[in-house]
C-alpha atoms as a PDB file:
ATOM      1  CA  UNK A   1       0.445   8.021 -28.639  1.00  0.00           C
ATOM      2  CA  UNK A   2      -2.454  10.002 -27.817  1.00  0.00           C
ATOM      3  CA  UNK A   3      -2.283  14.494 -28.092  1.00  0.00           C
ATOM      4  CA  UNK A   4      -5.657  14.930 -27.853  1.00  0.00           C
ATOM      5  CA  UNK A   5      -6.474  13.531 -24.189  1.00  0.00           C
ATOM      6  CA  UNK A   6      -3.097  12.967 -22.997  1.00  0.00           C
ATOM      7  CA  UNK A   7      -4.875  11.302 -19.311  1.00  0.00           C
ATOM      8  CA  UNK A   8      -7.060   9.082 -21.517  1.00  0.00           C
ATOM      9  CA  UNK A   9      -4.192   7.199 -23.062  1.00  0.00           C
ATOM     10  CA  UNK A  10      -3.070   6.106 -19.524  1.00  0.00           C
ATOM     11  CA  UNK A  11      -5.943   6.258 -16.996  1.00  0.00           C
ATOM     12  CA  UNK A  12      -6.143   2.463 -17.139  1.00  0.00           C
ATOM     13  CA  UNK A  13      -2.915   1.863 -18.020  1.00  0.00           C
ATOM     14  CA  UNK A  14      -2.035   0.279 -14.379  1.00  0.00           C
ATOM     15  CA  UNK A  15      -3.892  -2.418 -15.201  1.00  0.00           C
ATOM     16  CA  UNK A  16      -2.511  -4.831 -18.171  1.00  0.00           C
ATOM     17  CA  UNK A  17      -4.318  -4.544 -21.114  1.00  0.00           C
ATOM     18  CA  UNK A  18      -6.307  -7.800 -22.774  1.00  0.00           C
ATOM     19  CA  UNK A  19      -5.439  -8.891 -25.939  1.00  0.00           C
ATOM     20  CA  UNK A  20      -7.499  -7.782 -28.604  1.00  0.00           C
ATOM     21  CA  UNK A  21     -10.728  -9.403 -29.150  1.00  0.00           C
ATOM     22  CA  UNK A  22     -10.808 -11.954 -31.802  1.00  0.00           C
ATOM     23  CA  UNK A  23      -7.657 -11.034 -33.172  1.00  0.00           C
ATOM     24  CA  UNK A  24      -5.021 -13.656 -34.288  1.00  0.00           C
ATOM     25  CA  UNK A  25      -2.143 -14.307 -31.792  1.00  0.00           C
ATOM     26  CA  UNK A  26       0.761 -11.621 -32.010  1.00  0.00           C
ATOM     27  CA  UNK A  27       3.496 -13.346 -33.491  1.00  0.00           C
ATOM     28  CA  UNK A  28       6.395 -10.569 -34.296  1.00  0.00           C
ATOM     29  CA  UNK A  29       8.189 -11.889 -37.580  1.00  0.00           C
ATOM     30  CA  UNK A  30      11.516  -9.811 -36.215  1.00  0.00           C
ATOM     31  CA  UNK A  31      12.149  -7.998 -32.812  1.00  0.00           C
ATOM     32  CA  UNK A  32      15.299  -6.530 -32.116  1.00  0.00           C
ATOM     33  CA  UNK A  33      16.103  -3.985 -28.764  1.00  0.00           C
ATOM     34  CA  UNK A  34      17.826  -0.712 -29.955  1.00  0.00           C
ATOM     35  CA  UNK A  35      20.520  -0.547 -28.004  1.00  0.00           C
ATOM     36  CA  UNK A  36      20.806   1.167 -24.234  1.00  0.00           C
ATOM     37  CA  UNK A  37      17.331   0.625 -24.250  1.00  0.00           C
ATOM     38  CA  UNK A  38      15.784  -1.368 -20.802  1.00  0.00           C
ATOM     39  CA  UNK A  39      12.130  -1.349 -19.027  1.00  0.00           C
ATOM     40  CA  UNK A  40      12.589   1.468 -16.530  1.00  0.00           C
ATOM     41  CA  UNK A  41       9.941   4.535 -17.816  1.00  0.00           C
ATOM     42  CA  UNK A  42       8.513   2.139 -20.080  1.00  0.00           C
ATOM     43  CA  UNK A  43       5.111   4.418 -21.076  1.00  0.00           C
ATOM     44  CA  UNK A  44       2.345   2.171 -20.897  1.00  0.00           C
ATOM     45  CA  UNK A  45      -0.648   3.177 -23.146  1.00  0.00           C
ATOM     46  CA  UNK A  46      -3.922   1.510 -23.211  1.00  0.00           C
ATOM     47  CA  UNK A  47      -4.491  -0.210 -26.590  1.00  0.00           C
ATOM     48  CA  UNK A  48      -8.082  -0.125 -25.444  1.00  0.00           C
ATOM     49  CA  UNK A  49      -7.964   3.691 -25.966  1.00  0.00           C
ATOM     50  CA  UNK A  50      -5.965   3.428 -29.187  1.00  0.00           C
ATOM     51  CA  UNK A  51      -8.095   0.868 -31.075  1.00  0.00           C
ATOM     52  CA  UNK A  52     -11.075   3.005 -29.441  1.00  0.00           C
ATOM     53  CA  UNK A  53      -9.715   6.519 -32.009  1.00  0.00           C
ATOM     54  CA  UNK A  54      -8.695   4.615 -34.770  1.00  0.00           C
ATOM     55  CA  UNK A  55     -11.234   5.387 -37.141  1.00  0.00           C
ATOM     56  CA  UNK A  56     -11.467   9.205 -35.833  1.00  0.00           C
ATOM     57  CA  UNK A  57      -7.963   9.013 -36.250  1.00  0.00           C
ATOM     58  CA  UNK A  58      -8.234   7.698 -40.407  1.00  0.00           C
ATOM     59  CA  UNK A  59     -11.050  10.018 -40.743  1.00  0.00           C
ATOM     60  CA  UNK A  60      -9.170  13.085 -39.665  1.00  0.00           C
ATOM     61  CA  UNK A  61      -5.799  12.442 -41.823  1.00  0.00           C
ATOM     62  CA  UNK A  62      -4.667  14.996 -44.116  1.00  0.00           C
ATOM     63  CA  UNK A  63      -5.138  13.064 -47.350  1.00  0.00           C
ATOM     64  CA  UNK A  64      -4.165  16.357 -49.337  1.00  0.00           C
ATOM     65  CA  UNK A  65      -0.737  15.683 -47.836  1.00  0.00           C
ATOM     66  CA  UNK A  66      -0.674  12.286 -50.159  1.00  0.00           C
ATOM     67  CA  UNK A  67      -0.804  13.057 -53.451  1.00  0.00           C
ATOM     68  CA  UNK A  68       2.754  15.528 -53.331  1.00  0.00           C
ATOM     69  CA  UNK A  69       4.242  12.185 -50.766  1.00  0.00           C
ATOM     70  CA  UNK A  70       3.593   9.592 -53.684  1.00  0.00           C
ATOM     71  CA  UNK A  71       5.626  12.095 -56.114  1.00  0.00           C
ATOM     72  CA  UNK A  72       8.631  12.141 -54.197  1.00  0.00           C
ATOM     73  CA  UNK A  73       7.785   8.648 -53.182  1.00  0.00           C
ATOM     74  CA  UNK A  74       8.150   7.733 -56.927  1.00  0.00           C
ATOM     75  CA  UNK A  75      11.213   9.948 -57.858  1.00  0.00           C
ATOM     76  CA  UNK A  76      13.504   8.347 -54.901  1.00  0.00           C
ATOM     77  CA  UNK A  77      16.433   6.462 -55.653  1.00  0.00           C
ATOM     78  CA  UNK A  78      16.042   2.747 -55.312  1.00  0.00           C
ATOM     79  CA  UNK A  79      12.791   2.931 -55.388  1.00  0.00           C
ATOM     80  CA  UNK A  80      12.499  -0.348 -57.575  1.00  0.00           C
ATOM     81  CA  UNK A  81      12.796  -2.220 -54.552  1.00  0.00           C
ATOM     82  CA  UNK A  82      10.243  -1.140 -52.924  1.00  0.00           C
ATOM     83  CA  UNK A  83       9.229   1.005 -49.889  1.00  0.00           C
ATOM     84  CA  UNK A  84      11.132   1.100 -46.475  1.00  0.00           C
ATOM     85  CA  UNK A  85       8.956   2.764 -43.778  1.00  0.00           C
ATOM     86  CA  UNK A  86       9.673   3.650 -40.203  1.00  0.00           C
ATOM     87  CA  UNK A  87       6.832   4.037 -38.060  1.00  0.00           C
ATOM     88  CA  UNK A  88       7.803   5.815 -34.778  1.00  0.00           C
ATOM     89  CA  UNK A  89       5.220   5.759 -31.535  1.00  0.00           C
ATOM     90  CA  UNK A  90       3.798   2.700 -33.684  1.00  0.00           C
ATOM     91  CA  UNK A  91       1.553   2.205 -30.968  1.00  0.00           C
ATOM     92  CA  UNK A  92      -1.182  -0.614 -31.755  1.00  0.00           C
ATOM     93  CA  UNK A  93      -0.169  -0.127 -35.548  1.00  0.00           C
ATOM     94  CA  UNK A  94      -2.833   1.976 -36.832  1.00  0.00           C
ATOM     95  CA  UNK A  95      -1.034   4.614 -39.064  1.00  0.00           C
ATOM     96  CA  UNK A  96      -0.028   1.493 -41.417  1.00  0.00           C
ATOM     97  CA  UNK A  97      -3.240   0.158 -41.244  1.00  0.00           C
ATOM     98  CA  UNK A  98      -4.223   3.504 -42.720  1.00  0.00           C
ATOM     99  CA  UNK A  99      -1.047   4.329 -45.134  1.00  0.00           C
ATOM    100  CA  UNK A 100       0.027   0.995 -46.259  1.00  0.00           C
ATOM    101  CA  UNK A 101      -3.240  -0.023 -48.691  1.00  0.00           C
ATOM    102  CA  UNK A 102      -2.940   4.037 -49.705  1.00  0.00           C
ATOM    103  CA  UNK A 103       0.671   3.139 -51.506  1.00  0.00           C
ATOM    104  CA  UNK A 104       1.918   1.136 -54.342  1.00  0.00           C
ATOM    105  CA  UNK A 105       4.375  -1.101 -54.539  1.00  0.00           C
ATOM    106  CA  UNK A 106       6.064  -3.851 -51.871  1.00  0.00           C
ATOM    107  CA  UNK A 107       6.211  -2.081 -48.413  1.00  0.00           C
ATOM    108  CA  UNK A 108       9.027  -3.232 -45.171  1.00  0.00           C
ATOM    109  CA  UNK A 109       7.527  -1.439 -42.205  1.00  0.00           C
ATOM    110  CA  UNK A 110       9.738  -0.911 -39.139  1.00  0.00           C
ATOM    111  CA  UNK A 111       7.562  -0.842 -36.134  1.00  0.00           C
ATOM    112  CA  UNK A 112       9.430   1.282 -33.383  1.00  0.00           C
ATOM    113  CA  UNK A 113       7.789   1.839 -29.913  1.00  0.00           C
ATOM    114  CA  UNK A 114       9.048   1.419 -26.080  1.00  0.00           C
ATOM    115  CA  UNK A 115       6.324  -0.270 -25.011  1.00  0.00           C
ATOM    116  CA  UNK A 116       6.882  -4.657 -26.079  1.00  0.00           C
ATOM    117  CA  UNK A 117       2.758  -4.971 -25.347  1.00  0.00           C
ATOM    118  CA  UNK A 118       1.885  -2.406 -28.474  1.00  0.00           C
ATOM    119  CA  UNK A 119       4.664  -3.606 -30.878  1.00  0.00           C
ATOM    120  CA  UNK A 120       3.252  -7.382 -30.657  1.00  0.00           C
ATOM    121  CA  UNK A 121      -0.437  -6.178 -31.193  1.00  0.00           C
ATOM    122  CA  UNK A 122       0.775  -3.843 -34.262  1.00  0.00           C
ATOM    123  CA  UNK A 123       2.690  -6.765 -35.590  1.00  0.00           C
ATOM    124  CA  UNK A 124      -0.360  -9.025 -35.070  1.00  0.00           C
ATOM    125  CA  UNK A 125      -2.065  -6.163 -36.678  1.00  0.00           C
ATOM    126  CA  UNK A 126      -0.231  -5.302 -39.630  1.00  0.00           C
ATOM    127  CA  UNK A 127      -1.900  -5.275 -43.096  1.00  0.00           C
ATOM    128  CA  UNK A 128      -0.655  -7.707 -45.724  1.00  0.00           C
ATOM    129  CA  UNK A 129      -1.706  -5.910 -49.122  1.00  0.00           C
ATOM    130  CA  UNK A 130      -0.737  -2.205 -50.388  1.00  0.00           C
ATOM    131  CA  UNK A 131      -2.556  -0.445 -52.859  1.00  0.00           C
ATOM    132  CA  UNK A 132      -1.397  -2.433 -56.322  1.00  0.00           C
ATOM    133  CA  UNK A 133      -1.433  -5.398 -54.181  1.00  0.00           C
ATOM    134  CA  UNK A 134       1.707  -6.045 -53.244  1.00  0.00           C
ATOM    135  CA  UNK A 135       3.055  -7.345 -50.012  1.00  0.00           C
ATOM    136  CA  UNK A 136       3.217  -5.912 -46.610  1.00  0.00           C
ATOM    137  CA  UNK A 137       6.298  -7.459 -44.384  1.00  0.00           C
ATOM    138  CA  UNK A 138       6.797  -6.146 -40.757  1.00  0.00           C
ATOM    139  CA  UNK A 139       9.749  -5.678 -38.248  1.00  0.00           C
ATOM    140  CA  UNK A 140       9.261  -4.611 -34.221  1.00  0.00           C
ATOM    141  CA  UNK A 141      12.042  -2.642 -33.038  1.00  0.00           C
ATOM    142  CA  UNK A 142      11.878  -1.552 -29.482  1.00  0.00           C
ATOM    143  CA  UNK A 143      13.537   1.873 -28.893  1.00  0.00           C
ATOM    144  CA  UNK A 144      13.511   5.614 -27.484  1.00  0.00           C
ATOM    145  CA  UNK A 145      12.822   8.095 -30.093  1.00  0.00           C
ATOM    146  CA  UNK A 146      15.512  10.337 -27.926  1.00  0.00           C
ATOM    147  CA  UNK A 147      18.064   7.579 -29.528  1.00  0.00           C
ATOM    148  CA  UNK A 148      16.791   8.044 -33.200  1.00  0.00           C
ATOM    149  CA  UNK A 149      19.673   8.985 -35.392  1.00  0.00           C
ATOM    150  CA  UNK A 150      20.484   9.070 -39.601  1.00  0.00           C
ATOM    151  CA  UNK A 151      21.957   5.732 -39.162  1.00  0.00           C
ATOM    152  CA  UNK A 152      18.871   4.082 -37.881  1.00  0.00           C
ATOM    153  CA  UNK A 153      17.308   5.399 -40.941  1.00  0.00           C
ATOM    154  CA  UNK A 154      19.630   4.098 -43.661  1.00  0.00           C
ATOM    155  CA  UNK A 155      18.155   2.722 -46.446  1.00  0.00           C
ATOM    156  CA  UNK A 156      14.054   4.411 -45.383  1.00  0.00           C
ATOM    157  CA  UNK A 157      12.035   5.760 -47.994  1.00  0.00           C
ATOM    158  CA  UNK A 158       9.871   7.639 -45.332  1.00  0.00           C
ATOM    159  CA  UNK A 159       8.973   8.268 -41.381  1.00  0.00           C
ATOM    160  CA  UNK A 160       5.776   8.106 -40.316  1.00  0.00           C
ATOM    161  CA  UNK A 161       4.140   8.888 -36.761  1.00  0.00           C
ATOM    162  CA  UNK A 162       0.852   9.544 -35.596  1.00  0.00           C
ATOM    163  CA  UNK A 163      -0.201  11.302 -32.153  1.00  0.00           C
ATOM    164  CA  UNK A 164       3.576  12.011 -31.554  1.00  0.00           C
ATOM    165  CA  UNK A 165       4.911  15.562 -31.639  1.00  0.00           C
ATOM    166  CA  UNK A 166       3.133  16.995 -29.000  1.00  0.00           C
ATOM    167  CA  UNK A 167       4.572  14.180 -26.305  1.00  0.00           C
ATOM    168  CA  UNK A 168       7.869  15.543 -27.363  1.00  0.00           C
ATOM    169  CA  UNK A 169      10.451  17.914 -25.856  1.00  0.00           C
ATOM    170  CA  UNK A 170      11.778  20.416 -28.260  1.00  0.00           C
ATOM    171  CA  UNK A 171      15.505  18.861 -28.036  1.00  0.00           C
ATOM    172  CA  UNK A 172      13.232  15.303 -29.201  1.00  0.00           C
ATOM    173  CA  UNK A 173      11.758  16.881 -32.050  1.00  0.00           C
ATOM    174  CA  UNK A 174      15.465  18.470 -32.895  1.00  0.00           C
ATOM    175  CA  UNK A 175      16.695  14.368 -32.437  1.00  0.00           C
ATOM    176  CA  UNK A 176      14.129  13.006 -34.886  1.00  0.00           C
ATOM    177  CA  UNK A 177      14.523  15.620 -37.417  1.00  0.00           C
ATOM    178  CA  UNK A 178      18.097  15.888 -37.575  1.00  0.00           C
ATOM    179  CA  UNK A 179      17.618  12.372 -38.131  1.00  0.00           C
ATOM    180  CA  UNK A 180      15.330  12.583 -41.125  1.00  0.00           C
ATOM    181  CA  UNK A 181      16.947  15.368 -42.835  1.00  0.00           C
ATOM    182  CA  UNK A 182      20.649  13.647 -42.512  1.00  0.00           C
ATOM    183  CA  UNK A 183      18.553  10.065 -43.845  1.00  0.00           C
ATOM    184  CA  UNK A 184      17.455  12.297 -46.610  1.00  0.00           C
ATOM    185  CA  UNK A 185      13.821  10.989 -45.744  1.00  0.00           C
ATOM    186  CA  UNK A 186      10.548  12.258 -46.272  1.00  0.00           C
ATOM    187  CA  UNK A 187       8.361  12.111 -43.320  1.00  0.00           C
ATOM    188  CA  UNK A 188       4.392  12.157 -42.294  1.00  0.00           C
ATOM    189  CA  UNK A 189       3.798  12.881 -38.988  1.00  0.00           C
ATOM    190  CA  UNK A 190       0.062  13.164 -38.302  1.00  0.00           C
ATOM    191  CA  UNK A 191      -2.929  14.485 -35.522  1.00  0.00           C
ATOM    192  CA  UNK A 192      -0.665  16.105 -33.530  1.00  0.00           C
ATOM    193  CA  UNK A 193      -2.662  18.658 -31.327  1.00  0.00           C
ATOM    194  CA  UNK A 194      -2.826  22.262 -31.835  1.00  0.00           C
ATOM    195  CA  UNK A 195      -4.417  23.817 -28.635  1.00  0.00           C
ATOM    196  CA  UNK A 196      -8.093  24.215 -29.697  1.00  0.00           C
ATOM    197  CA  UNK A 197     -11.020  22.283 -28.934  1.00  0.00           C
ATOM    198  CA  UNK A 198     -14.673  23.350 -30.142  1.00  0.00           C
ATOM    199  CA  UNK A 199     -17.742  22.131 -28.147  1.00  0.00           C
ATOM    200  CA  UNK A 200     -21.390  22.362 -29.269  1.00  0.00           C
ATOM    201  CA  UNK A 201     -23.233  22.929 -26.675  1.00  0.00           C
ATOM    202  CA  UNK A 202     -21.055  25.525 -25.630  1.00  0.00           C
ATOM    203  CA  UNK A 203     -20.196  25.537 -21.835  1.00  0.00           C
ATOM    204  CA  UNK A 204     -19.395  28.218 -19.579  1.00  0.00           C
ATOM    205  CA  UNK A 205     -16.109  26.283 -18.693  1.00  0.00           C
ATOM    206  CA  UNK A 206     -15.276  24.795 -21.989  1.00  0.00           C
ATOM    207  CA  UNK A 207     -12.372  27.980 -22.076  1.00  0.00           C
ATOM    208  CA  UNK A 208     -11.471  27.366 -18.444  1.00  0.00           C
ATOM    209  CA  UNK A 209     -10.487  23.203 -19.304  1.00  0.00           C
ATOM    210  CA  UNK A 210      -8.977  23.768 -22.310  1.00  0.00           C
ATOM    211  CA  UNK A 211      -6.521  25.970 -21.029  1.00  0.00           C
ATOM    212  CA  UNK A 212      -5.328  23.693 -18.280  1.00  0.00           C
ATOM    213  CA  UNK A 213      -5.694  20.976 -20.671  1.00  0.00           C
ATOM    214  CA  UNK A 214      -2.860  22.934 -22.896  1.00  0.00           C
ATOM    215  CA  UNK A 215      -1.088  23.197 -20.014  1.00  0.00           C
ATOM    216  CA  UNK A 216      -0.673  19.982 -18.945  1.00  0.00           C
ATOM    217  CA  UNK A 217       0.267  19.176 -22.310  1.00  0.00           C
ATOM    218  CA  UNK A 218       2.940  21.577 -22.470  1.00  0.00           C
ATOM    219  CA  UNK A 219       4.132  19.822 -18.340  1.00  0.00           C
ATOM    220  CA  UNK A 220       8.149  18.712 -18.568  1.00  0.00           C
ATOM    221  CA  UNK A 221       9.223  20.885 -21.033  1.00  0.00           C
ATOM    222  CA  UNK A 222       7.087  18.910 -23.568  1.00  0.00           C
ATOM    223  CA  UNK A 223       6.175  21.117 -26.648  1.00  0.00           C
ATOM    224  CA  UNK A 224       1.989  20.067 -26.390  1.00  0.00           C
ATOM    225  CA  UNK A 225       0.272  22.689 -28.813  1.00  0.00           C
ATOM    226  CA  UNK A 226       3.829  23.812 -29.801  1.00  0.00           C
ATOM    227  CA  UNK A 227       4.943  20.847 -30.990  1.00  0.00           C
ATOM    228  CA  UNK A 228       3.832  21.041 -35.144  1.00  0.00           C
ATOM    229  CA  UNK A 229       5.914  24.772 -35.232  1.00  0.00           C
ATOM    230  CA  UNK A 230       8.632  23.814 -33.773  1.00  0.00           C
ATOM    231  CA  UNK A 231       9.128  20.688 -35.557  1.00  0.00           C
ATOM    232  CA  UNK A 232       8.417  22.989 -39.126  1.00  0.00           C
ATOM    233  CA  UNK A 233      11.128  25.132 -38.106  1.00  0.00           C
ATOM    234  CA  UNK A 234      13.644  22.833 -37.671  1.00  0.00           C
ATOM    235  CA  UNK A 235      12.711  21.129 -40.592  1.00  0.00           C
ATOM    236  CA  UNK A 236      12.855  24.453 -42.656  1.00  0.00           C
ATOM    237  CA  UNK A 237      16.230  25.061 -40.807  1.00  0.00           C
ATOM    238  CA  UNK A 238      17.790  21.977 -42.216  1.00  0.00           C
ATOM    239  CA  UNK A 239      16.427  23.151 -45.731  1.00  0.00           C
ATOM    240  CA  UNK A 240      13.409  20.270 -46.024  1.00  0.00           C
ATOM    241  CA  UNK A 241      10.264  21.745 -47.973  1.00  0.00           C
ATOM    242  CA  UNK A 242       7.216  21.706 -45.290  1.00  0.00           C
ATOM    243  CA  UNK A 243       3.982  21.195 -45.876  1.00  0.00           C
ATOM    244  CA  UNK A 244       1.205  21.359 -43.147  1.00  0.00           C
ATOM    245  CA  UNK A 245      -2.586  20.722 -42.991  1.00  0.00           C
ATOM    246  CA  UNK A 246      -5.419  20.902 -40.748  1.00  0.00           C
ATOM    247  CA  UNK A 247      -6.668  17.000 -39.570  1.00  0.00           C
ATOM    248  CA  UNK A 248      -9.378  17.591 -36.940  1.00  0.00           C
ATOM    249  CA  UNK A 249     -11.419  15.023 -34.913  1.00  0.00           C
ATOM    250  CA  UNK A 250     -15.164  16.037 -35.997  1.00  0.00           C
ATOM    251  CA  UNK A 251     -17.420  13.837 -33.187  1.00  0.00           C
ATOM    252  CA  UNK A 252     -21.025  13.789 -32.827  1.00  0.00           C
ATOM    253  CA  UNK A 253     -23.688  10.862 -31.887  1.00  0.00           C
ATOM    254  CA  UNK A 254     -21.796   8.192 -34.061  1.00  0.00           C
ATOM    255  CA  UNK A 255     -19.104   8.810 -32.018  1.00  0.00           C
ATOM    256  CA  UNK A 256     -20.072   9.308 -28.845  1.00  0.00           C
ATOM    257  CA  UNK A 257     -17.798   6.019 -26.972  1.00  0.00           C
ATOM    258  CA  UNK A 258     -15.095   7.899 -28.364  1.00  0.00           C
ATOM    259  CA  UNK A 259     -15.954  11.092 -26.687  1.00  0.00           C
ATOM    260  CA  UNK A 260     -16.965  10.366 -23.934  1.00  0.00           C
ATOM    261  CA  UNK A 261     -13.608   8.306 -23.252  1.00  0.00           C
ATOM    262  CA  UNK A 262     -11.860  11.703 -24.638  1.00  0.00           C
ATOM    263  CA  UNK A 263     -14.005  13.724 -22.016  1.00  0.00           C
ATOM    264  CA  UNK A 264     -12.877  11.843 -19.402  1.00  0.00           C
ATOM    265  CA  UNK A 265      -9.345  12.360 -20.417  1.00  0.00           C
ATOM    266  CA  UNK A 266      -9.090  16.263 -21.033  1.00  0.00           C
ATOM    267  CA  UNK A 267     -11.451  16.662 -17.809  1.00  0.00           C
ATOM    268  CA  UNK A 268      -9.033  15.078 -15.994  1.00  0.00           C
ATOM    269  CA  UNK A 269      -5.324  16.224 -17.493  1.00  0.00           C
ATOM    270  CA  UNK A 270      -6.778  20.022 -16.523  1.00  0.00           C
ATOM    271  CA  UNK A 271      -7.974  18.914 -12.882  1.00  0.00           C
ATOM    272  CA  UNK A 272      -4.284  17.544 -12.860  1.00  0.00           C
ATOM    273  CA  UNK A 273      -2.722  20.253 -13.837  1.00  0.00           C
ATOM    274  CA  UNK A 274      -5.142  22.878 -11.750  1.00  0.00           C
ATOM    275  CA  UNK A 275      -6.277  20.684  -8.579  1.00  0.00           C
ATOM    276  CA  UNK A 276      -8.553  23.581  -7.192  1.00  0.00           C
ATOM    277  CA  UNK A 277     -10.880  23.095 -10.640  1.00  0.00           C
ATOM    278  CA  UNK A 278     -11.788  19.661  -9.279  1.00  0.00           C
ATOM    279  CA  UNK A 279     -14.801  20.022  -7.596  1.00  0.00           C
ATOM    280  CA  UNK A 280     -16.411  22.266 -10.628  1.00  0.00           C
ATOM    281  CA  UNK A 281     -14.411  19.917 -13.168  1.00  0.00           C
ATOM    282  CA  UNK A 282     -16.801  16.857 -11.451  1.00  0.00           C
ATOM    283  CA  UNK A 283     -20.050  18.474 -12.039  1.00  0.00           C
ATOM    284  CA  UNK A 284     -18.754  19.657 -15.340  1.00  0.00           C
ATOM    285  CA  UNK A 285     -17.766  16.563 -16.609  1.00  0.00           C
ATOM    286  CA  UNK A 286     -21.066  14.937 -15.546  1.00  0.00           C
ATOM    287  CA  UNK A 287     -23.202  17.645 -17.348  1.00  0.00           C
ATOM    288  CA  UNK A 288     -20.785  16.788 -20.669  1.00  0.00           C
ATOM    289  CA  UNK A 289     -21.508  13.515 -20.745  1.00  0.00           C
ATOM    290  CA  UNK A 290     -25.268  13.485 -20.294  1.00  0.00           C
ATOM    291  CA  UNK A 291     -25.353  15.644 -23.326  1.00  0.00           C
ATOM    292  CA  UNK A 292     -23.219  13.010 -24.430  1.00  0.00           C
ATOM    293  CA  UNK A 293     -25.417   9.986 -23.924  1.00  0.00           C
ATOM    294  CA  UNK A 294     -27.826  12.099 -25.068  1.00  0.00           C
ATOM    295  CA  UNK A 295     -26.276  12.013 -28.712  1.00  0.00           C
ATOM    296  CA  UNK A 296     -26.439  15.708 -28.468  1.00  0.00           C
ATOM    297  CA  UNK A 297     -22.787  16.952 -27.974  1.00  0.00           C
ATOM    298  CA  UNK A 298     -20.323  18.234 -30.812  1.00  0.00           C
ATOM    299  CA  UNK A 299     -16.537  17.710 -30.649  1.00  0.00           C
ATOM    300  CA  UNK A 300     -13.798  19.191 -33.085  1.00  0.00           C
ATOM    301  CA  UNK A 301     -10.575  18.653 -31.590  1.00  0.00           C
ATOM    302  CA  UNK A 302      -7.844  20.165 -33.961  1.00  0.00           C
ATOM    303  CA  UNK A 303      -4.527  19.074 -34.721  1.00  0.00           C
ATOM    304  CA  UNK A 304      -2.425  19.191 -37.374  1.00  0.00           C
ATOM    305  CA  UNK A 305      -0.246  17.013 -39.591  1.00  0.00           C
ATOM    306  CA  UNK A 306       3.296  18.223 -41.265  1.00  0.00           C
ATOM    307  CA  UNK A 307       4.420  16.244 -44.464  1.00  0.00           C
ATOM    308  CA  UNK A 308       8.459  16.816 -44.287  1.00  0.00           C
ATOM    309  CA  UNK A 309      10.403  16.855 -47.759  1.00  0.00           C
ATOM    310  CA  UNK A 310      14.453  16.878 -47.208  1.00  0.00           C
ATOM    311  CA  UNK A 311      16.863  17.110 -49.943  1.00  0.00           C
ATOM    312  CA  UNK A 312      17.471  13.352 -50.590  1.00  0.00           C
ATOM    313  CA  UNK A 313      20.683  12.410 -49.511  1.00  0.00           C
ATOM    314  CA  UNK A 314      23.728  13.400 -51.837  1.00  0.00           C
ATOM    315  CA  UNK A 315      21.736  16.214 -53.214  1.00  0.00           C
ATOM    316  CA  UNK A 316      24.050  19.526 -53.789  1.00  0.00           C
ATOM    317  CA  UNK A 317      22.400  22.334 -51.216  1.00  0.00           C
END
């Protein structure tokens, strides 16, 4: 999933992706189909994009969030069998490629995503040691979050999901915490956007983008820069202790693929939302990424990631 350049994620999504380069072929140890679940409104994001932010994306985690997750982590029940993650909006895998060697102990992930393509390539993908050096084991389920219940999440020790909230409608978020707090299970959800982007050079329309930007990501009813207090308040409704912290892209001349991919994408997700802005968003974006080629632009693009504690299940309210 991708908050931070909603357009980027999907401008080359019409055509099919290529496998990864040099990467093993995907071979998914277990795929099941959740049910009611077909291919119509299948999202299609481009794993070129995703494998493009993963290390922004590791860079930018809340790792403050991490040390008060392994407590509860150790005081669960069961826990001498090891940990049982769900990882919603897997996308091309990387939030276990960043979490998994950050644990102790045997891990199960359960890969969920509606898209077939990105569950083989996070499969493929998957790490194989945790932190103690234990063993990684992966399953693909292919689902809709909107179908997310307690039951799905018998047996989890936590939920995971990066790049998520924000593509969610407030009656989605209410689905997958309900669905937590019922499970009794801790969640991470990480870099969800927060509505503010810092440029340096400042522009005269760096204000005038962003807000269409926010906009569009708000489009459908979806929550966009909403999307981290609404899903705290409905975890605080349902009596979980909520944590959040600030996990913001920092990009400068190291980075500079990335944002100029991520350029492309905000640029165009305001002319989308504001059509008359496109013949000033053109020579805009064209100044932006000259600076950018130049090595001379600054991005912070903010978001923010909530770590979720319900009462584990059984526990008197």
């Amino acid at each position: 999933m991708n908050p931070s350049a909603s357009r980027a994620a999907r401008h080359r999504a019409d055509t099919p992706p290529e496998e990864p380069p040099n990467s093993p072929a995907p071979a998914v140890p277990s795929t099941a189909l959740l049910p009611g679940t077909g291919d119509a409104d299948v999202p299609r994001y481009a794993p070129q994009w995703l494998r493009l932010r993963e290390a922004a994306d590791a860079a930018a985690r809340a790792h403050e969030l991490l040390d008060p997750l392994r407590l509860r982590l150790a005081h669960r029940s069961g826990r001498g069998t090891g940990l049982v993650v769900h990882d919603l909006g897997c996308g091309t895998g990387s939030m276990g490629r960043w979490l998994a060697p950050l644990l102790d102990g045997p891990q199960h992930w359960i890969l969920h995503d509606r898209d077939p393509r990105l569950l083989r390539f996070a499969a493929a993908g998957s790490p194989r040691t945790t932190a103690d050096g234990n063993q990684v084991t992966v399953t693909a389920r292919r689902g809709d979050i909107g179908r997310l219940t307690a039951g799905t999440l018998a047996g989890a020790s936590l939920v995971t999901a990066s790049a998520l909230l924000d593509v969610l409608t407030a009656d989605e978020i209410d689905t997958l915490v309900a669905a937590c707090v019922g499970a009794g299970c801790p969640a991470l959800l990480t870099l969800s956007v927060v509505g503010r982007v810092e440029l340096t050079p400042v522009h005269p329309m760096d204000r005038e983008i962003g807000e269409a930007f926010n906009a569009h990501q708000r489009r459908g009813h979806l929550l966009g820069p909403g999307a981290v207090g609404a899903a705290c308040e409905a975890f605080a409704r349902r009596g979980a202790t909520v944590r959040v912290s600030p996990s913001p892209w920092r990009l400068g001349a190291q980075e500079a693929e990335l944002a100029a991919e991520w350029l492309h994408g905000w640029v165009g997700a305001a002319v989308e939302q504001r059509p008359e802005l496109a013949a000033r968003a053109d020579t805009y974006l064209r100044d932006r990424l000259a600076v950018c080629a130049a090595g001379e632009l600054r991005v912070g693009v903010h978001h923010g990631d909530v770590l979720a504690l319900p009462r584990p299940t059984g526990e008197a309210s």
